[in-house]
Protein backbone atom coordinates (compact mmCIF):
# COMPACT_ATOMS: atom_id res chain seq x y z
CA UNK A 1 0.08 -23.99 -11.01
CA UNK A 2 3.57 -23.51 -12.59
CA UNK A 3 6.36 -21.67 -10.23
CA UNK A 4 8.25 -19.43 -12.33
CA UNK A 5 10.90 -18.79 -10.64
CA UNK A 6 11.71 -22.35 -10.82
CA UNK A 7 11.22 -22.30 -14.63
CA UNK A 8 13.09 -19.28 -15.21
CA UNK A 9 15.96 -20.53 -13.07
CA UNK A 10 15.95 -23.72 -14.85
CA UNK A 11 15.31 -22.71 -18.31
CA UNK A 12 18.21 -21.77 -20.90
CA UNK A 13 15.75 -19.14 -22.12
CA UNK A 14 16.60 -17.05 -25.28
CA UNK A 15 16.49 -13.50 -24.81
CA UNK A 16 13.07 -11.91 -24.16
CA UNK A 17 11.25 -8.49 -25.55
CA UNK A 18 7.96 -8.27 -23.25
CA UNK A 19 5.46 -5.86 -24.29
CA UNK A 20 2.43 -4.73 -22.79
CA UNK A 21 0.29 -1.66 -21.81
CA UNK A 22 -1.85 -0.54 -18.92
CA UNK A 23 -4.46 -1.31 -21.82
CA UNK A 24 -3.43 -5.22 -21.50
CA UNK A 25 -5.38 -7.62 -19.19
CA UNK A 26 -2.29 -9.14 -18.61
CA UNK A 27 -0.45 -6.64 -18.18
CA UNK A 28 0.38 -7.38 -14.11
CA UNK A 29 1.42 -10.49 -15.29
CA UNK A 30 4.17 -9.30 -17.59
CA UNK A 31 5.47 -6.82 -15.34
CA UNK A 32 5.56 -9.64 -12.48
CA UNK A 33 7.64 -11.83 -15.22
CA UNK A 34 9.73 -8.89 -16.07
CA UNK A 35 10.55 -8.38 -12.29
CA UNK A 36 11.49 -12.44 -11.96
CA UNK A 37 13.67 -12.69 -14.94
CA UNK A 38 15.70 -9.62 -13.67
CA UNK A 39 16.14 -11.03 -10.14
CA UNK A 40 17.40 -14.25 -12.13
CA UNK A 41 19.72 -12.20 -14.66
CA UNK A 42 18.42 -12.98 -17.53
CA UNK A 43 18.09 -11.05 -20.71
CA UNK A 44 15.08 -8.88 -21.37
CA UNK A 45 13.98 -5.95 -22.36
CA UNK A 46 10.30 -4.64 -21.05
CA UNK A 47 8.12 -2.20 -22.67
CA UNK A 48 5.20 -1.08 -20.69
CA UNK A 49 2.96 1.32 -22.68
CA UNK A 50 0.79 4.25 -20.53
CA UNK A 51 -2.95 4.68 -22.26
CA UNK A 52 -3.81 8.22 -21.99
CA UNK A 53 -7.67 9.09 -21.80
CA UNK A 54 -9.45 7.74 -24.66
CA UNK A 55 -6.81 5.39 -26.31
CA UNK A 56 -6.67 2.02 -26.89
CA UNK A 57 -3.58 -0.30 -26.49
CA UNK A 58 -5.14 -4.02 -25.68
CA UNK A 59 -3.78 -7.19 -25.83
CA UNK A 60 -1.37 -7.84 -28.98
CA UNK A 61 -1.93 -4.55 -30.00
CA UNK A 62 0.80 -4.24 -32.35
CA UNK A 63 0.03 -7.00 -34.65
CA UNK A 64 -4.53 -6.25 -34.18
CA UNK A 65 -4.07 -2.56 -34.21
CA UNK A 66 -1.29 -1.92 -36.84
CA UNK A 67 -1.72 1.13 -37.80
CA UNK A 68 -1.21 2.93 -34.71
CA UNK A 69 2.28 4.78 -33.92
CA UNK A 70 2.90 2.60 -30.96
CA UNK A 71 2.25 -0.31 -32.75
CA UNK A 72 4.99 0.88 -35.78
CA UNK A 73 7.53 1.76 -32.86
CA UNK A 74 7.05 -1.41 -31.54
CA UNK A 75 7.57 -3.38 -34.10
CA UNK A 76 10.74 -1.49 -34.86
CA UNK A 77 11.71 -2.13 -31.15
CA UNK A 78 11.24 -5.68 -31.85
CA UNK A 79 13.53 -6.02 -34.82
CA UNK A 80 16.14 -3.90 -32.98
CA UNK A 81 16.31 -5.90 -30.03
CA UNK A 82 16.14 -9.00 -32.20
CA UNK A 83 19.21 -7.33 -34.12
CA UNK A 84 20.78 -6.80 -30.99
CA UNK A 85 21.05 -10.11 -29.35
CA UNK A 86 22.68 -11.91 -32.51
């Protein structure tokens, strides 16, 4: 079992862009990292996708299911943030 606050607070991580959905079994997990790296002020940026009734937004969604509008915005989030942090 790792500790990651420990890692976090020890780590000289690069900035982060978490993504997930309440479609993602992991999806706890990511918000629980999401809370640790903002107690420990480090960059992030968290986007947490709502399913509505009858959609579909699993795991890695927007590089499996790339032809969905969340998946496009996504990956345009991604590149902006990545822009952003040069």
């Amino acid at each position: 079992f790792v500790d990651l606050r420990q890692a976090i607070s020890h780590a000289n991580l690069p900035p982060l862009f978490l993504n997930t959905s309440s479609d993602d079994f992991i999806e706890a997990e990511s918000l629980q990292l999401a809370m640790l790296l903002s107690r420990a002020g480090k960059p992030f940026e968290l986007h947490d996708w709502k399913v509505g009734k009858g959609e579909c937004l699993g795991h890695v969604f927007p590089i499996c299911l790339t032809y969905l509008p969340q998946s496009e915005r996504t990956l345009d989030l991604i590149r902006d943030y990545a822009f952003a942090c040069l």
